[in-house]
C-alpha atoms as a PDB file:
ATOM      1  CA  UNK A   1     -11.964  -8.308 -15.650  1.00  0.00           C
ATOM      2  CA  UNK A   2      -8.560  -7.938 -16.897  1.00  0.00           C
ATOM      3  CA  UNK A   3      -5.620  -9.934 -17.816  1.00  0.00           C
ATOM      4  CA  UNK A   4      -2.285  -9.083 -16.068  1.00  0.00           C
ATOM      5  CA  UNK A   5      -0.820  -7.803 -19.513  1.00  0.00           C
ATOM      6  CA  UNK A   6      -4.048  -5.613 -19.781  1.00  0.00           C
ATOM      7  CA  UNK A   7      -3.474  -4.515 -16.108  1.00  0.00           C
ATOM      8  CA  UNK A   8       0.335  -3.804 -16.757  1.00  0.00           C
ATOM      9  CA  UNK A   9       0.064  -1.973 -20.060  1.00  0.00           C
ATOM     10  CA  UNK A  10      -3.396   0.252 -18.776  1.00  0.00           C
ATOM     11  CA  UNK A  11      -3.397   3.992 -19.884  1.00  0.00           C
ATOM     12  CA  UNK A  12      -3.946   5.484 -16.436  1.00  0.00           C
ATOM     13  CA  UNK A  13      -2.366   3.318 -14.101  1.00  0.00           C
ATOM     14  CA  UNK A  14      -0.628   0.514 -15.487  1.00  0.00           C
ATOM     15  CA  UNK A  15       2.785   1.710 -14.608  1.00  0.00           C
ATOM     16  CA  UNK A  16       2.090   1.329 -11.054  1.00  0.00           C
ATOM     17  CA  UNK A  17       1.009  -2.614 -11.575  1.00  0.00           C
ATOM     18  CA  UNK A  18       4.206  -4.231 -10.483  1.00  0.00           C
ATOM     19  CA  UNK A  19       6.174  -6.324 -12.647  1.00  0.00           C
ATOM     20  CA  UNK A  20       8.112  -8.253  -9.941  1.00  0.00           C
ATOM     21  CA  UNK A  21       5.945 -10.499  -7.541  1.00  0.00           C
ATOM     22  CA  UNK A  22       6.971 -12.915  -5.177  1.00  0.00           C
ATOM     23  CA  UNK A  23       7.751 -16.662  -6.860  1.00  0.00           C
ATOM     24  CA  UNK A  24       4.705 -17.435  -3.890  1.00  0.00           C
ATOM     25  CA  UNK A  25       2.108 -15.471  -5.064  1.00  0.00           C
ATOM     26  CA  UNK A  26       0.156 -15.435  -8.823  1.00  0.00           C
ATOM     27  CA  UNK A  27      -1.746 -13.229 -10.508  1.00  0.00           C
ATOM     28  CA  UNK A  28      -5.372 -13.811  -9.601  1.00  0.00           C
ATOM     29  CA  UNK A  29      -7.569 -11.082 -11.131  1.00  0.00           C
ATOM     30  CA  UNK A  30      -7.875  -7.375 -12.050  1.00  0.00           C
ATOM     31  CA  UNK A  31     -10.372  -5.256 -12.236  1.00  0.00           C
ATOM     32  CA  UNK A  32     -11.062  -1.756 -13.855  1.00  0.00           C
ATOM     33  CA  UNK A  33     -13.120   0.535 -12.743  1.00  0.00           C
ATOM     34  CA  UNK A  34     -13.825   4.196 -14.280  1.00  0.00           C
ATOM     35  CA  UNK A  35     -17.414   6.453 -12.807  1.00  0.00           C
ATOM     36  CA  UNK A  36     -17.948   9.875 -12.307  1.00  0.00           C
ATOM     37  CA  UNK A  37     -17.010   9.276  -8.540  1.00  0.00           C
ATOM     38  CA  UNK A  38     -13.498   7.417  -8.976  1.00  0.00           C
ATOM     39  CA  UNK A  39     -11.088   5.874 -11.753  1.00  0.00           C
ATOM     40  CA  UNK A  40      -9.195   3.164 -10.328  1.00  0.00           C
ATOM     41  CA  UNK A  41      -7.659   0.007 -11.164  1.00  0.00           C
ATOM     42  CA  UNK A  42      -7.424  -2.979  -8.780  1.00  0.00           C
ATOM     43  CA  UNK A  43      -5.140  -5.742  -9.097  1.00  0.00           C
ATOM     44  CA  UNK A  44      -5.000  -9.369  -6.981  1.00  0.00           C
ATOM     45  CA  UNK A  45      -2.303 -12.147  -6.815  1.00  0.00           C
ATOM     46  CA  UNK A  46      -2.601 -14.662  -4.324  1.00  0.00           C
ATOM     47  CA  UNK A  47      -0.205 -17.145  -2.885  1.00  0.00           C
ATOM     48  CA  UNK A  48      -0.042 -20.644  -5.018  1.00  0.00           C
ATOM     49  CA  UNK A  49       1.661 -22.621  -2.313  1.00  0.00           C
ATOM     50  CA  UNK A  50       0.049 -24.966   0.034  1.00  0.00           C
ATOM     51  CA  UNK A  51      -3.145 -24.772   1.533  1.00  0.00           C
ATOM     52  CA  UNK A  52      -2.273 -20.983   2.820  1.00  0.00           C
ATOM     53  CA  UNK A  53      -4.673 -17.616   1.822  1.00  0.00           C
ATOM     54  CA  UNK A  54      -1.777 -15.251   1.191  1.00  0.00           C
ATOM     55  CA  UNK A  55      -2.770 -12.364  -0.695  1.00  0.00           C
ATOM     56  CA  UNK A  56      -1.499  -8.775  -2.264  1.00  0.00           C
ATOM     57  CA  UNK A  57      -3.991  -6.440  -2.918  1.00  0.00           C
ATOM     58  CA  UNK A  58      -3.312  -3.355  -4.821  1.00  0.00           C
ATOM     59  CA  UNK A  59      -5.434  -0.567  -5.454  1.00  0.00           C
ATOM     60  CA  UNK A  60      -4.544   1.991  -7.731  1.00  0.00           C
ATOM     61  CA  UNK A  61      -6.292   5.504  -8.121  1.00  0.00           C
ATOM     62  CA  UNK A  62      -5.900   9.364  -8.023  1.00  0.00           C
ATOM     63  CA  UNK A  63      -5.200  10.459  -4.876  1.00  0.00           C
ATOM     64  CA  UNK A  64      -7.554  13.203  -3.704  1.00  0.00           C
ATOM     65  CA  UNK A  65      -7.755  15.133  -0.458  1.00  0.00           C
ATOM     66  CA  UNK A  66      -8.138  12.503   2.109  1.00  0.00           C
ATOM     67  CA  UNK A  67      -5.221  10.736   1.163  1.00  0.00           C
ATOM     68  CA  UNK A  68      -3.227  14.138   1.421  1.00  0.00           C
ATOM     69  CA  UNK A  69      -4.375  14.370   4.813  1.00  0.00           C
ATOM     70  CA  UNK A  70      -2.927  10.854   5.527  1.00  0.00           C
ATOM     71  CA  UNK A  71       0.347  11.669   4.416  1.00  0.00           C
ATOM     72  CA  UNK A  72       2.839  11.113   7.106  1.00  0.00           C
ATOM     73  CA  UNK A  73       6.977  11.028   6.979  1.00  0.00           C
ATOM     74  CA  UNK A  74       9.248   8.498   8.254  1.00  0.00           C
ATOM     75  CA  UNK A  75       9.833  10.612  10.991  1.00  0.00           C
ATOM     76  CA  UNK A  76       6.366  10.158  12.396  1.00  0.00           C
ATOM     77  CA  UNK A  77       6.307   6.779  13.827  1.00  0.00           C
ATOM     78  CA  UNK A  78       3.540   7.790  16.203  1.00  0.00           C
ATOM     79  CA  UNK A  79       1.405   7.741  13.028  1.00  0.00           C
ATOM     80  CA  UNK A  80       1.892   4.494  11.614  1.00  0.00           C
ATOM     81  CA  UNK A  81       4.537   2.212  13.420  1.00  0.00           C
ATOM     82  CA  UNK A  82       2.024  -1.188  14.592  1.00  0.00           C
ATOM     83  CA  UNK A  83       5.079  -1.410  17.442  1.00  0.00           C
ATOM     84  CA  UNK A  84       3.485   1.750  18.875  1.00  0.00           C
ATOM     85  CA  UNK A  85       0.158   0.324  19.687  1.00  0.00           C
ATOM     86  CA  UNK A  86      -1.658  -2.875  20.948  1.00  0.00           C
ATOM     87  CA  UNK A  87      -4.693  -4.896  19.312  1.00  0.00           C
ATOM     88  CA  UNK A  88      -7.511  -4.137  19.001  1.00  0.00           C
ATOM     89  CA  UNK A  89      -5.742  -0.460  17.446  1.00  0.00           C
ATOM     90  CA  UNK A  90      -9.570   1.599  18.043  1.00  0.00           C
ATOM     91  CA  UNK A  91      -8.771   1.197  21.469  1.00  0.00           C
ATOM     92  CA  UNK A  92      -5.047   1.992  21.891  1.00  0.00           C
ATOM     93  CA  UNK A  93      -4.517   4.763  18.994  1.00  0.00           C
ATOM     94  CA  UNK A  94      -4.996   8.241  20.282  1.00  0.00           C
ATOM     95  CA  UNK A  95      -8.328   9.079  18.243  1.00  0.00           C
ATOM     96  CA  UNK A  96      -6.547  12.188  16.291  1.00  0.00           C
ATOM     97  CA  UNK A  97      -4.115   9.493  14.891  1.00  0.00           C
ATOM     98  CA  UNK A  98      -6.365   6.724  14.426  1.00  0.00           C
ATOM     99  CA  UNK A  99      -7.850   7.961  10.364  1.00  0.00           C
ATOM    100  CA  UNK A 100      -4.125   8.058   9.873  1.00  0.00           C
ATOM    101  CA  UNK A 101      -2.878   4.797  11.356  1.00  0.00           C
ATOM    102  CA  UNK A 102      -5.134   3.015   9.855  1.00  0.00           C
ATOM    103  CA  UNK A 103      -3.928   3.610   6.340  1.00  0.00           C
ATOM    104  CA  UNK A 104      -1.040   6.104   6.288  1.00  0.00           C
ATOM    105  CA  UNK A 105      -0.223   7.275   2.931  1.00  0.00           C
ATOM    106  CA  UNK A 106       4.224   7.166   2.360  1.00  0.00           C
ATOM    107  CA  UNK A 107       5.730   9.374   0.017  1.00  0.00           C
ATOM    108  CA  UNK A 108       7.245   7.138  -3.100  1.00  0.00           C
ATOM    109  CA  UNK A 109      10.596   9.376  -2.606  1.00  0.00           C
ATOM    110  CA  UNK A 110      10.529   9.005   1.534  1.00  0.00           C
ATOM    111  CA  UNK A 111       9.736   4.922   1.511  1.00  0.00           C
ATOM    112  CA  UNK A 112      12.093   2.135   3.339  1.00  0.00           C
ATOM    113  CA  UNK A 113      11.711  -0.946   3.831  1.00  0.00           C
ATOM    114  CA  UNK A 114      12.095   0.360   7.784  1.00  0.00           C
ATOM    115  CA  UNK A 115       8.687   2.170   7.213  1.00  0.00           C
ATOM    116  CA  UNK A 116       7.106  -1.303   5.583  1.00  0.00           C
ATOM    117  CA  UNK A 117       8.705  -3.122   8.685  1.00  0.00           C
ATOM    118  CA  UNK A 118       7.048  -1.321  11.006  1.00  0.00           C
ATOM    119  CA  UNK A 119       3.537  -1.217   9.731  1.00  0.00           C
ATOM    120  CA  UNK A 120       3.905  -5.263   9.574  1.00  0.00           C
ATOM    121  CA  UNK A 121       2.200  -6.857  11.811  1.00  0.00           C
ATOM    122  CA  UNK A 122       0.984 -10.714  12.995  1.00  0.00           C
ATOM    123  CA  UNK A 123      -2.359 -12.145  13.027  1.00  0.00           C
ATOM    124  CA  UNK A 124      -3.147 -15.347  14.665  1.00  0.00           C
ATOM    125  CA  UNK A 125      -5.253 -17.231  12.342  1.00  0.00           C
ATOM    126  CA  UNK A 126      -3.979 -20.732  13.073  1.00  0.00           C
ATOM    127  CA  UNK A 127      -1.281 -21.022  10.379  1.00  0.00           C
ATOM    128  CA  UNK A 128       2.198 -20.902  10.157  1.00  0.00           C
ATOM    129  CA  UNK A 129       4.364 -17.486  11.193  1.00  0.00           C
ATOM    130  CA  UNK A 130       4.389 -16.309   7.441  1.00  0.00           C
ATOM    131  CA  UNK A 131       0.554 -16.714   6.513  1.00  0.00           C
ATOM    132  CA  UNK A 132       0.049 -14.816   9.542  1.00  0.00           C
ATOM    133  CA  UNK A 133       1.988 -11.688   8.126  1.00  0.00           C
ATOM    134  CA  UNK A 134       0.151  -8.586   7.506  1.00  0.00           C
ATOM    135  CA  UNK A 135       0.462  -5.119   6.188  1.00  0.00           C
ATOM    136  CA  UNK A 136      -1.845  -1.875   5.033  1.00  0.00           C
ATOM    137  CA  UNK A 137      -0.991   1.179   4.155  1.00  0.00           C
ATOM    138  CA  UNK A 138      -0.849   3.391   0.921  1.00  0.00           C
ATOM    139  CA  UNK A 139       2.155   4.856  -1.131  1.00  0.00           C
ATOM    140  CA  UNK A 140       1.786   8.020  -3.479  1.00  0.00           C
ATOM    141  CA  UNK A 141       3.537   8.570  -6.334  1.00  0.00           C
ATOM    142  CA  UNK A 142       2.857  12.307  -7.654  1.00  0.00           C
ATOM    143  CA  UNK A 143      -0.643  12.010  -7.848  1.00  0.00           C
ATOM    144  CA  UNK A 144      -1.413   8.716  -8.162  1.00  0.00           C
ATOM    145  CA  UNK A 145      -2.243   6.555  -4.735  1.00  0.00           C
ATOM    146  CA  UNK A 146      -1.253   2.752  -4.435  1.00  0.00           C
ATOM    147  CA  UNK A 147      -3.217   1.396  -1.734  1.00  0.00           C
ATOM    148  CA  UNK A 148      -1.416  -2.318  -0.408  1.00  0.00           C
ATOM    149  CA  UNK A 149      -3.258  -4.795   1.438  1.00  0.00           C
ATOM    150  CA  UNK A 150      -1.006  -8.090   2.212  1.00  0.00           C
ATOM    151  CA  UNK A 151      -1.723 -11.312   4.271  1.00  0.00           C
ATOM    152  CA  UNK A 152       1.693 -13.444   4.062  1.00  0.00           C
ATOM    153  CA  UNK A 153       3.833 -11.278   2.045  1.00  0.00           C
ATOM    154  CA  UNK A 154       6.806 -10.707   3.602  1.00  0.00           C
ATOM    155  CA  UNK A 155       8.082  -6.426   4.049  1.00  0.00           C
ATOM    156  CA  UNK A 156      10.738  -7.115   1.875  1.00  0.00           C
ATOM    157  CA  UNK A 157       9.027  -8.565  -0.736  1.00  0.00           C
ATOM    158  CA  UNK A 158       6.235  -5.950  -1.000  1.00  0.00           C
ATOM    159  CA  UNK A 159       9.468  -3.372  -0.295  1.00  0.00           C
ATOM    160  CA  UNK A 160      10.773  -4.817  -3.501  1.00  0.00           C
ATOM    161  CA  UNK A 161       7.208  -4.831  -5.844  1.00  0.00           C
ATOM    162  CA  UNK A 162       6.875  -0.966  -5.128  1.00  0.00           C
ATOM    163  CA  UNK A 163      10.615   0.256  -5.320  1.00  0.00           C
ATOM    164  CA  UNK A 164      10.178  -1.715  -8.928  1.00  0.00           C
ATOM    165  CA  UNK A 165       7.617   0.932  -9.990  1.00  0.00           C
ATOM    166  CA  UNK A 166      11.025   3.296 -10.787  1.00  0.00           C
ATOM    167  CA  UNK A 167       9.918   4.531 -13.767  1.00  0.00           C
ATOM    168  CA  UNK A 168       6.409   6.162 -12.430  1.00  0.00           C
ATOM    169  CA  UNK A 169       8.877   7.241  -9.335  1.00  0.00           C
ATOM    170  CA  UNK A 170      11.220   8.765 -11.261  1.00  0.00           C
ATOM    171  CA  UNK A 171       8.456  10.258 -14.013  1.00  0.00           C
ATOM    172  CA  UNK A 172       7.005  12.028 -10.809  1.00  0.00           C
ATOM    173  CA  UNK A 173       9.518  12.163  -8.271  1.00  0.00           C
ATOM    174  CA  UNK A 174       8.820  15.990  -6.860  1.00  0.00           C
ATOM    175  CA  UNK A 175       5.698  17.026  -8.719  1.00  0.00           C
ATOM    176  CA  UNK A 176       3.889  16.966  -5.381  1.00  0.00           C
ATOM    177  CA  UNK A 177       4.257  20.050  -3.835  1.00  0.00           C
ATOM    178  CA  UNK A 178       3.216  19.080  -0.107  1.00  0.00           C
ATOM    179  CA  UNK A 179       3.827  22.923   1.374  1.00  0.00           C
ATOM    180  CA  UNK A 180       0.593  23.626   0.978  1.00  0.00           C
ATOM    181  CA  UNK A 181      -1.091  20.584   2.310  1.00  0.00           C
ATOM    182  CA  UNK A 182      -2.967  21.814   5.745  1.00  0.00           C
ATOM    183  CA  UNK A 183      -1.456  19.174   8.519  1.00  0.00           C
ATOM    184  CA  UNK A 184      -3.550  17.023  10.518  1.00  0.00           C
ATOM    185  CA  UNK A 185      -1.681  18.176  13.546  1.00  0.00           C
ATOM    186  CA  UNK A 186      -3.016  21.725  13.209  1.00  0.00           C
END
């Protein structure tokens, strides 16, 4: 386990811990993890208010081909806009676009608060209209993946924690060369 500061100031990915969180949520726990099979860094705040289980979960790691093959561009709503589909989503996403709907991976350079808008979506567990928020998807930033995972966070609040990360956007803002990447359309 890790302390936030640890998390924050960590060699391979503490850059893309966020330093701006919602006055809601706290920082919970973080955890570091480095194998043979993956080097990632996880990080956990939960929301302090009331009796509500809000939660942002971040997962940081290198991105490797799968995550590639998630990659999708605003443009491609089809691919990751919730408004597109209806509950349960293994029944209503067209099974080519399902691996990709599930978790699309944004572009740091391509992401809007639109695209975070639109992968929002509401689950009925009983509380009020904000605990019932929810949002997954991934954002890569040259080669490093930040996978989100949100119950109650709002899209402009999570919009705000990644566009924060400026300086790992900036450091790799087009290092990825995506030419080369083989489409899942093909």
């Amino acid at each position: 386990m890790l302390t936030l500061e640890q998390a924050q100031t960590d060699a391979d990915f503490g850059a893309y811990v966020s330093k701006s969180v919602p006055p809601r949520f706290s920082f919970v726990s973080s955890l570091k993890s480095t194998g043979q099979v993956e080097n990632s860094l996880s990080v956990l705040w939960k929301e302090t208010t009331g009796s509500s289980d809000g939660s942002i979960n971040w997962r940081i790691f290198n991105s490797a081909t799968d995550e590639q093959n998630r990659i999708v561009s605003v443009n491609e709503r089809e691919k990751y806009d919730m408004a597109y589909y209806s509950s349960p989503w293994d029944e209503s996403v067209p099974d080519e676009l399902l691996g990709c709907f599930e978790n699309p991976v944004f572009l740091s350079e391509e992401l809007t608060l639109d695209m975070l808008q639109a992968r929002t979506y509401h689950a009925d567990n009983g509380h009020d209209g904000a605990s019932g928020l929810r949002m997954d998807f991934s954002v890569l930033y040259g080669d490093v993946v930040v996978l989100v995972s949100t119950k109650g966070a709002t899209p402009e609040q999570v919009f705000e924690m990644l566009t924060g990360l400026a300086e790992p956007q900036a450091a790799y803002k087009g290092a990825v060369n995506t030419d080369n990447w083989a489409s899942t359309d093909d």
